[in-house]
C-alpha atoms as a PDB file:
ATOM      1  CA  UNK A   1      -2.963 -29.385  10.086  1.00  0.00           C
ATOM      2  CA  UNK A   2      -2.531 -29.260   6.408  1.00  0.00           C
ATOM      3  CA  UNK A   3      -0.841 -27.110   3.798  1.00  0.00           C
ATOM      4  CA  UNK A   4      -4.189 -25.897   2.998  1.00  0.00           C
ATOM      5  CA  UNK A   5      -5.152 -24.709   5.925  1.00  0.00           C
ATOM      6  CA  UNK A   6      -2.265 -22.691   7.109  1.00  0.00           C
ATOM      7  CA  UNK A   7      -1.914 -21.241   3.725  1.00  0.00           C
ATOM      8  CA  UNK A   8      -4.773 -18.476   4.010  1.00  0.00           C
ATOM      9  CA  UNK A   9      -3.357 -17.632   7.407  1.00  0.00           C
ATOM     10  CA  UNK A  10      -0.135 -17.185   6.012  1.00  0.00           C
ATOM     11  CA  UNK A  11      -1.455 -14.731   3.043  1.00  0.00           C
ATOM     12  CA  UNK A  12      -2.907 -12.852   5.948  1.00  0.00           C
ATOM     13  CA  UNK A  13      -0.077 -12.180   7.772  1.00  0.00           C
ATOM     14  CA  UNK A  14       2.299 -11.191   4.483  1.00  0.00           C
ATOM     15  CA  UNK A  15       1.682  -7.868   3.325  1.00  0.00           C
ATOM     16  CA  UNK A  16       1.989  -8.014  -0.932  1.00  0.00           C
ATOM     17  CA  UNK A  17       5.211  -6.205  -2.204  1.00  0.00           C
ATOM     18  CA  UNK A  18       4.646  -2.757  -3.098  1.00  0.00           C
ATOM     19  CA  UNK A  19       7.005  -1.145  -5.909  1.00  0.00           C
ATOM     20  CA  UNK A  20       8.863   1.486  -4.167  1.00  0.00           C
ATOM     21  CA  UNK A  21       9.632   3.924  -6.962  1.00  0.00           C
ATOM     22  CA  UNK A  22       5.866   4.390  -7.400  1.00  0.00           C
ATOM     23  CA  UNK A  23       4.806   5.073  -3.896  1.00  0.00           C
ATOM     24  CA  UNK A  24       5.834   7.966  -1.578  1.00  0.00           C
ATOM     25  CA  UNK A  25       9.139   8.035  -0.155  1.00  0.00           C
ATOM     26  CA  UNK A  26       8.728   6.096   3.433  1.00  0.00           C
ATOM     27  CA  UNK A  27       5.595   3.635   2.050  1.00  0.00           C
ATOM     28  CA  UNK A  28       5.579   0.314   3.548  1.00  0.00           C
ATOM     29  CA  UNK A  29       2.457  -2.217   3.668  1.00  0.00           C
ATOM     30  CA  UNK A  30       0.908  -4.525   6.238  1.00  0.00           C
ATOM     31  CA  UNK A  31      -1.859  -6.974   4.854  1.00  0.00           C
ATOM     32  CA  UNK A  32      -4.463  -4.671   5.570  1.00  0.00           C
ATOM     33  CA  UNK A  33      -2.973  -1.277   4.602  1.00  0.00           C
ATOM     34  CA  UNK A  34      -0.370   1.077   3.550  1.00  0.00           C
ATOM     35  CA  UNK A  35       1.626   3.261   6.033  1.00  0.00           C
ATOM     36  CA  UNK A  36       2.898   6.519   3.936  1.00  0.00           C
ATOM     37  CA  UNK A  37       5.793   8.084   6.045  1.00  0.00           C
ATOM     38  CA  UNK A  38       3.600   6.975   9.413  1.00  0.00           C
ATOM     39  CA  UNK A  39       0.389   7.858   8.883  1.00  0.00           C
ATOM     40  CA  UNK A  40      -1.836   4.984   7.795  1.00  0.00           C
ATOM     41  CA  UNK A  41      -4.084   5.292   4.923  1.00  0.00           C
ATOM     42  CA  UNK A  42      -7.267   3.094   6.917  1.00  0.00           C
ATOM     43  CA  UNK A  43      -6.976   5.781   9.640  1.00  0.00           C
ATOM     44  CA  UNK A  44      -6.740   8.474   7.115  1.00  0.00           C
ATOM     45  CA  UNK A  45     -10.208   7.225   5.453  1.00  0.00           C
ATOM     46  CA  UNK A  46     -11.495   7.426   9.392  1.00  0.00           C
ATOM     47  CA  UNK A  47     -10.307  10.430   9.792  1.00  0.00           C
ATOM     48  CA  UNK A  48     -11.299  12.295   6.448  1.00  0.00           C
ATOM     49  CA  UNK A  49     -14.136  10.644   4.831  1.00  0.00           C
ATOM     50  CA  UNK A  50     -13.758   8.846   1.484  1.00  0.00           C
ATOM     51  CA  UNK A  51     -12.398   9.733  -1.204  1.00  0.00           C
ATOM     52  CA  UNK A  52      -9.139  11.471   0.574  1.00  0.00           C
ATOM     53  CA  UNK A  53      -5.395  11.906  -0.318  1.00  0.00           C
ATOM     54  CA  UNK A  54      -2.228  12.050   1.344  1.00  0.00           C
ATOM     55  CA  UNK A  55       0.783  13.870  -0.500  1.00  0.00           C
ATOM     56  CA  UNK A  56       4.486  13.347   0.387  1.00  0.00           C
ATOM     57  CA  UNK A  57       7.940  13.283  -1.196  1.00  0.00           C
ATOM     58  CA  UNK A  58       7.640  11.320  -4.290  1.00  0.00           C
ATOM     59  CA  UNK A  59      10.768   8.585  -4.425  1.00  0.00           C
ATOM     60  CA  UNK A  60      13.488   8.964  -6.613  1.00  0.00           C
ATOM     61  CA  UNK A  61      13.239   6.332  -9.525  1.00  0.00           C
ATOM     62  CA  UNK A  62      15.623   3.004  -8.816  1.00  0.00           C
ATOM     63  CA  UNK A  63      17.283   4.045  -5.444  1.00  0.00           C
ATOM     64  CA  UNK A  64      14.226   1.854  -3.754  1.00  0.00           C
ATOM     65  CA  UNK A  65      12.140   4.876  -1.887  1.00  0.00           C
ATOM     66  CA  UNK A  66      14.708   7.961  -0.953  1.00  0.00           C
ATOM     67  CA  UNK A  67      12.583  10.997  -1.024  1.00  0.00           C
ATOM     68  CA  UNK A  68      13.172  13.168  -3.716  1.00  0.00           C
ATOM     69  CA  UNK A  69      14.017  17.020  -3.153  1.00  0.00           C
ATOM     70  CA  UNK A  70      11.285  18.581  -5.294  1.00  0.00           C
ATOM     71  CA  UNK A  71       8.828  15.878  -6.708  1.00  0.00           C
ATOM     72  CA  UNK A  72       5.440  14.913  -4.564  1.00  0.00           C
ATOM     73  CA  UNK A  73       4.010  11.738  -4.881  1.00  0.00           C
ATOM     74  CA  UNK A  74       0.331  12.153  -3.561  1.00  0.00           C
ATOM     75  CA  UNK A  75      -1.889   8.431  -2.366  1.00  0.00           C
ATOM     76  CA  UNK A  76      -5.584   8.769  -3.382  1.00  0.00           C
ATOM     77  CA  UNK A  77      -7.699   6.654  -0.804  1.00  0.00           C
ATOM     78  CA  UNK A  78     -11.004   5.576  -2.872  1.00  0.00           C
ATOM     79  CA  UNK A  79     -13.898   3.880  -2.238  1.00  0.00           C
ATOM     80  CA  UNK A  80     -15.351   0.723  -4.632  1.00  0.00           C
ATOM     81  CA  UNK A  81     -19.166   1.609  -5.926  1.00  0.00           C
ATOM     82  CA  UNK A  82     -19.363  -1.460  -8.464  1.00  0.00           C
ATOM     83  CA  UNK A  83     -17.582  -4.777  -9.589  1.00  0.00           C
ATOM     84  CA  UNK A  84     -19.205  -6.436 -12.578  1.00  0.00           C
ATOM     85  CA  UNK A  85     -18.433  -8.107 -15.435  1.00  0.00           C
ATOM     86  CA  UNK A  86     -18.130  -6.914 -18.911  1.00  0.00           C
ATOM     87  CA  UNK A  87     -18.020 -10.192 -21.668  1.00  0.00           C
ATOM     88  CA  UNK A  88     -14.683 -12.070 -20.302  1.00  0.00           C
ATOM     89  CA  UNK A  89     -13.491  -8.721 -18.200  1.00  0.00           C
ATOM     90  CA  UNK A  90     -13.800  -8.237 -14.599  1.00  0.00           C
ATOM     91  CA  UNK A  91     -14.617  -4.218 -14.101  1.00  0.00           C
ATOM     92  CA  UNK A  92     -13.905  -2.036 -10.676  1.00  0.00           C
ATOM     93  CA  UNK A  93     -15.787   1.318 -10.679  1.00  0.00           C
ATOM     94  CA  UNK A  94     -14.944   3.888  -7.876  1.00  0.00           C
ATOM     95  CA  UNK A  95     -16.791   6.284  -6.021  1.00  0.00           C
ATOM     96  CA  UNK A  96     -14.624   8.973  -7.473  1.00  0.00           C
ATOM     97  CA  UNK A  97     -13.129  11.490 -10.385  1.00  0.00           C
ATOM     98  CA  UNK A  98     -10.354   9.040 -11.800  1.00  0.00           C
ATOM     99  CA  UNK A  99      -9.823  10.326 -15.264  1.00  0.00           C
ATOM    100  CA  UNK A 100      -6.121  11.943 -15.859  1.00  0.00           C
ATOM    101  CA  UNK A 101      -5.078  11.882 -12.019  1.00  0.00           C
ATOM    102  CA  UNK A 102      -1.773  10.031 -13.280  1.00  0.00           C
ATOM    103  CA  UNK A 103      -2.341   7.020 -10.987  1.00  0.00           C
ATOM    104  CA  UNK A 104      -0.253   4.215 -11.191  1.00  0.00           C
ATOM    105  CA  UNK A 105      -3.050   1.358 -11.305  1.00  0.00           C
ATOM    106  CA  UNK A 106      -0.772  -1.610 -11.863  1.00  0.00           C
ATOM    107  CA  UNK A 107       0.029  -0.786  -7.475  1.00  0.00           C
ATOM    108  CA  UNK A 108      -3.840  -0.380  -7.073  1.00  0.00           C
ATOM    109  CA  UNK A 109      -4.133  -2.409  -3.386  1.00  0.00           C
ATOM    110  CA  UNK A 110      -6.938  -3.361  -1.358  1.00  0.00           C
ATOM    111  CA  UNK A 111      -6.913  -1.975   2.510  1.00  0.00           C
ATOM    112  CA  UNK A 112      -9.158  -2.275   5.160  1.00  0.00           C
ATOM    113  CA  UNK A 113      -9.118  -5.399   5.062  1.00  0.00           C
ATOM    114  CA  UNK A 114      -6.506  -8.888   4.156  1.00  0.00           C
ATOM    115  CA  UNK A 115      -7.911 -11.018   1.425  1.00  0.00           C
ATOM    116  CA  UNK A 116      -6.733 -14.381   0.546  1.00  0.00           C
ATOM    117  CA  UNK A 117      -8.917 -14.661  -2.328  1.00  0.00           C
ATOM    118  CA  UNK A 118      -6.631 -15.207  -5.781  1.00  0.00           C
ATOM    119  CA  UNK A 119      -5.611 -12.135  -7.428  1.00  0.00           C
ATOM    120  CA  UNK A 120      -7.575 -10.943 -10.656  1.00  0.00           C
ATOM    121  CA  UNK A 121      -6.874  -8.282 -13.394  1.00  0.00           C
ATOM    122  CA  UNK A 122      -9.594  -6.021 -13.261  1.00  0.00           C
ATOM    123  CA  UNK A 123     -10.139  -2.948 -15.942  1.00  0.00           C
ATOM    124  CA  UNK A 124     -11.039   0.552 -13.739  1.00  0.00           C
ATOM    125  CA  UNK A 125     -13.972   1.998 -15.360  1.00  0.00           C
ATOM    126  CA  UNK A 126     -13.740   5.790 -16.575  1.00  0.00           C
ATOM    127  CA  UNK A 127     -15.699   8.211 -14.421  1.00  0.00           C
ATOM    128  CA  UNK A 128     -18.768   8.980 -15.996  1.00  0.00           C
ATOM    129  CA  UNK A 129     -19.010   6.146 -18.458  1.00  0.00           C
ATOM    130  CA  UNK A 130     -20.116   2.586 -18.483  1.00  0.00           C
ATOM    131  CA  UNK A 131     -17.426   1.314 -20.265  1.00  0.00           C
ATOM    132  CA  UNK A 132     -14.064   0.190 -18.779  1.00  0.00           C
ATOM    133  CA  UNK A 133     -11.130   2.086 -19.424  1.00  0.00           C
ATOM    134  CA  UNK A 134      -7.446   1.102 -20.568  1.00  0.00           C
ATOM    135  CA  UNK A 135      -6.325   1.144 -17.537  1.00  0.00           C
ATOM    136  CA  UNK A 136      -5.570  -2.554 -15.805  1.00  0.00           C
ATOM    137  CA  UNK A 137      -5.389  -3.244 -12.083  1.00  0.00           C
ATOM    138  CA  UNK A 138      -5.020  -6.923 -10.218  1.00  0.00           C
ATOM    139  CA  UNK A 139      -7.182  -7.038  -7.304  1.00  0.00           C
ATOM    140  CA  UNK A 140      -8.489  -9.566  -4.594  1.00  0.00           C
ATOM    141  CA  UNK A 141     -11.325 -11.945  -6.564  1.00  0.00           C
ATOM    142  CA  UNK A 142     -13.536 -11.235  -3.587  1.00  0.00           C
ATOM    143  CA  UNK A 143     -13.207  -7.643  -3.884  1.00  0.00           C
ATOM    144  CA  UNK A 144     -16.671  -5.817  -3.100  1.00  0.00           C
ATOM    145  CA  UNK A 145     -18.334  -2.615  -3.551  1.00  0.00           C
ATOM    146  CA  UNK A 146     -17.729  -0.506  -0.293  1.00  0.00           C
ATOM    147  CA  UNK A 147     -14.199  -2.025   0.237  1.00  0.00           C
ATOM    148  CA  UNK A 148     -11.239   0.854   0.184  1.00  0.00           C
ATOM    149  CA  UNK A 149      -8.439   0.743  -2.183  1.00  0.00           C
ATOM    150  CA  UNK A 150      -5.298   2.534  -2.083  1.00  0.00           C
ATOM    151  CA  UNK A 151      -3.231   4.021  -5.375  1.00  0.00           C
ATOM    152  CA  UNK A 152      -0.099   6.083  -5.754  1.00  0.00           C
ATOM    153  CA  UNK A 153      -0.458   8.848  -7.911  1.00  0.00           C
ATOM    154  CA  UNK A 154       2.453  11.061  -9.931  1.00  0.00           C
ATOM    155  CA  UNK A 155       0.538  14.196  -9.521  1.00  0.00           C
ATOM    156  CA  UNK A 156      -0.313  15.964  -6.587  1.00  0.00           C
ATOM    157  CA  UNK A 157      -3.870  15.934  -6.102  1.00  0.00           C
ATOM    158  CA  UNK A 158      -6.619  17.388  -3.874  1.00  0.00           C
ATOM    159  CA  UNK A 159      -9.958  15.445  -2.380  1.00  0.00           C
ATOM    160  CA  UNK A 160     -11.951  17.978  -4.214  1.00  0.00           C
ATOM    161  CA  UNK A 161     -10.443  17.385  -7.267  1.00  0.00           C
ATOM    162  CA  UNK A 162     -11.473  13.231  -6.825  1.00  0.00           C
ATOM    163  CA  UNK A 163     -14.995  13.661  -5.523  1.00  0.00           C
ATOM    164  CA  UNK A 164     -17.930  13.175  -7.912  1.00  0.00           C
ATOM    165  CA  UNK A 165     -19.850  16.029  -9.796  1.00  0.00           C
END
């Protein structure tokens, strides 16, 4: 057995850091998905149909997850309608409303399933437009349209508010 063989099955078994002041309080990850104060997100998606959001206490900046008192921190749970490539940028597009819903893309994260393809930076395209927006993301290089992805957002939010016009 060789390095290169046991690393994929190590990258499968070690869930990728998430930041802690970004994500509900209680959020911890697996390699296949995020648990938000014990309900996990994959089961959510099951449960609820895609796109879907869970809201908890939001974390109180730099004590490394305690809930905070008043602040929510909702998840959206989104599904992935394109990747392409746009001159020398890779592009994600979801299946849902993702203008001004104060996500936190830079802790954008793959679930469903554990990839041990090399991480990319991918731009997430505006809803309604072509273009890519601003807003960066590093993602799986394998990543695929109908694969689930995860993202903490500041602002509480509602499914209705996420799903497409």
């Amino acid at each position: 057995m060789t390095l290169t063989s046991i690393l994929p099955t190590l990258r499968r078994s070690i869930p990728d850091p998430l930041d802690a002041d970004r994500w509900p309080e209680h959020t911890s990850a697996t390699p296949d998905d995020v648990i938000v104060s014990g309900v996990s997100l994959c089961r959510l998606a099951e449960l609820c149909g895609l796109p879907c959001v869970h809201t908890a206490s939001a974390s109180l900046p730099g004590t490394g997850g305690l809930p905070s008192p008043t602040a929510e921190c909702t998840v959206a749970v989104l599904e992935v309608a394109e990747v392409r490539t746009e001159g020398e940028e890779r592009v994600i597009a979801l299946d849902a409303q993702v203008d001004d819903i104060g996500a936190c893309w830079s802790e954008l994260r793959l679930i469903g399933r554990a990839s041990t393809a090399h991480e990319h930076p991918y731009l997430v395209a505006r809803t309604g437009s072509r273009g890519a927006g601003a807003e960066s993301a590093r993602l799986p290089g394998d990543i695929q349209p109908g694969d689930v992805v995860a993202v903490p957002c500041r602002v509480p939010l509602t499914a209705v508010r996420l799903r497409r016009r």
